[in-house]
Protein backbone atom coordinates (compact mmCIF):
# COMPACT_ATOMS: atom_id res chain seq x y z
CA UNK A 1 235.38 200.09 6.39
CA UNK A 2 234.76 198.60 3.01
CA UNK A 3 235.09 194.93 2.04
CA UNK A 4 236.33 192.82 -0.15
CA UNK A 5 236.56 189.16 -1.09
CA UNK A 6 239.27 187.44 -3.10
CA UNK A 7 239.17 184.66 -5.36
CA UNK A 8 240.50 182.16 -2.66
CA UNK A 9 237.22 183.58 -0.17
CA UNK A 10 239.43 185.66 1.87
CA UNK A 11 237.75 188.60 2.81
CA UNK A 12 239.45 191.55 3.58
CA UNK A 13 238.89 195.17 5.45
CA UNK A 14 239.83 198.92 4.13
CA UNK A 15 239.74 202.42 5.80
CA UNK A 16 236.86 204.53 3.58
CA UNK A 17 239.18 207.19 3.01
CA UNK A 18 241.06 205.03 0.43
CA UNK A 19 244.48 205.45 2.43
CA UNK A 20 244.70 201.51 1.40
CA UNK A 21 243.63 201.15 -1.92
CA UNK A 22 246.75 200.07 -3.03
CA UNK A 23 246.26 196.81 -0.91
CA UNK A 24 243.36 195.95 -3.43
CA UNK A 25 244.18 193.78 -6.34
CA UNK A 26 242.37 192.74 -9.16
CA UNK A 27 240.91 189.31 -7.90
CA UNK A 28 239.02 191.23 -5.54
CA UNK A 29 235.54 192.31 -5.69
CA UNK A 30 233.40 194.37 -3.23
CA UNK A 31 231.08 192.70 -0.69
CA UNK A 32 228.72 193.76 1.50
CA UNK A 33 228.50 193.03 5.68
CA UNK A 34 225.34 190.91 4.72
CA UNK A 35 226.93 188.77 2.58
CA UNK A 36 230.11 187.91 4.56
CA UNK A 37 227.73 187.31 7.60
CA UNK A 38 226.17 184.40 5.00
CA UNK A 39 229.60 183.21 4.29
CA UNK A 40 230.33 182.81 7.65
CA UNK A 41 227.04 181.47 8.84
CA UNK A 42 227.61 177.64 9.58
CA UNK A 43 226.06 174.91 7.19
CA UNK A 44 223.16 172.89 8.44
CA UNK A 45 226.17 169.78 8.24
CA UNK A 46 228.43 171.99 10.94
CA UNK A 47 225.58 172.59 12.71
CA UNK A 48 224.23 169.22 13.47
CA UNK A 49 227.61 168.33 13.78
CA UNK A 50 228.15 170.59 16.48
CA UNK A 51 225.24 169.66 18.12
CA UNK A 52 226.23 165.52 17.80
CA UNK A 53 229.75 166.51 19.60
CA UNK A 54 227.50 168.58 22.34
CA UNK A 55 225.39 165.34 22.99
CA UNK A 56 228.10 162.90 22.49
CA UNK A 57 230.40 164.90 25.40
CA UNK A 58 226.78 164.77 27.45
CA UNK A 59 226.05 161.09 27.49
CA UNK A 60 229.75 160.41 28.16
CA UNK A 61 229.42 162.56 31.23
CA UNK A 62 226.21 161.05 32.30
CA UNK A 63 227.79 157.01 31.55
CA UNK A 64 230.49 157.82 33.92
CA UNK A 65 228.40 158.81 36.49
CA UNK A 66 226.21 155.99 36.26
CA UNK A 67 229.25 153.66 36.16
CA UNK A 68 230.02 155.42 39.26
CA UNK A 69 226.34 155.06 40.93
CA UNK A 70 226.65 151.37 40.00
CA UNK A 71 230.19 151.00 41.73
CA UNK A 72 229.09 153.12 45.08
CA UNK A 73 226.06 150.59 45.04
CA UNK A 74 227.72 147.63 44.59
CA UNK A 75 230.78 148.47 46.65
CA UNK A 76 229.03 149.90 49.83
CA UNK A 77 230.43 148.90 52.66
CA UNK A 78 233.69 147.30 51.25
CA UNK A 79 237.34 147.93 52.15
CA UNK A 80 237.68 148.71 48.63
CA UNK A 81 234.73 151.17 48.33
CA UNK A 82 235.99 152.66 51.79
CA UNK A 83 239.58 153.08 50.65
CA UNK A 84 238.45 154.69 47.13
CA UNK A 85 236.20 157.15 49.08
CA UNK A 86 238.63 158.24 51.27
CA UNK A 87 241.14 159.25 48.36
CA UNK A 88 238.56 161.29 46.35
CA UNK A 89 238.05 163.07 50.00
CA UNK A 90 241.94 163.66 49.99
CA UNK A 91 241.76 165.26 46.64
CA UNK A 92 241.41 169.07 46.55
């Protein structure tokens, strides 16, 4: 395949034996696999980014299973506690 990248930073893909040439118009220009694998490579911004949504989804987990520690402590024992615990058995 050869490569090439349009004004707008579209990149398209070519058989080598020039069957599509015809599909190449003059706002293109020819570009290497390197350099579209540094286009694509994410920013330092989408990175951390990524990583903020990966710790954010994290600490939610881990506050709704203290909240739930904290009820099953303070509800031990309790008609309520008893009746809630029997419906999460019930669920499959």
């Amino acid at each position: 395949m050869k490569y090439y990248i349009n004004t707008n930073k579209e990149i398209f893909g070519f058989e080598l034996d020039g069957s599509q040439d015809h599909l190449i118009t003059k706002d293109m220009k020819e570009i290497s696999l390197e350099e579209i694998a540094e286009l694509n490579k994410p920013t330092e911004e989408q990175l951390q980014a990524q990583a903020n949504a990966e710790a954010r989804a994290k600490l939610n987990l881990l506050d709704w299973k203290v909240i739930r520690e904290l009820e099953r402590l303070m509800l031990t024992g309790t008609d309520l506690n008893l009746e809630r615990e029997e419906l999460r058995a019930s669920i499959v």
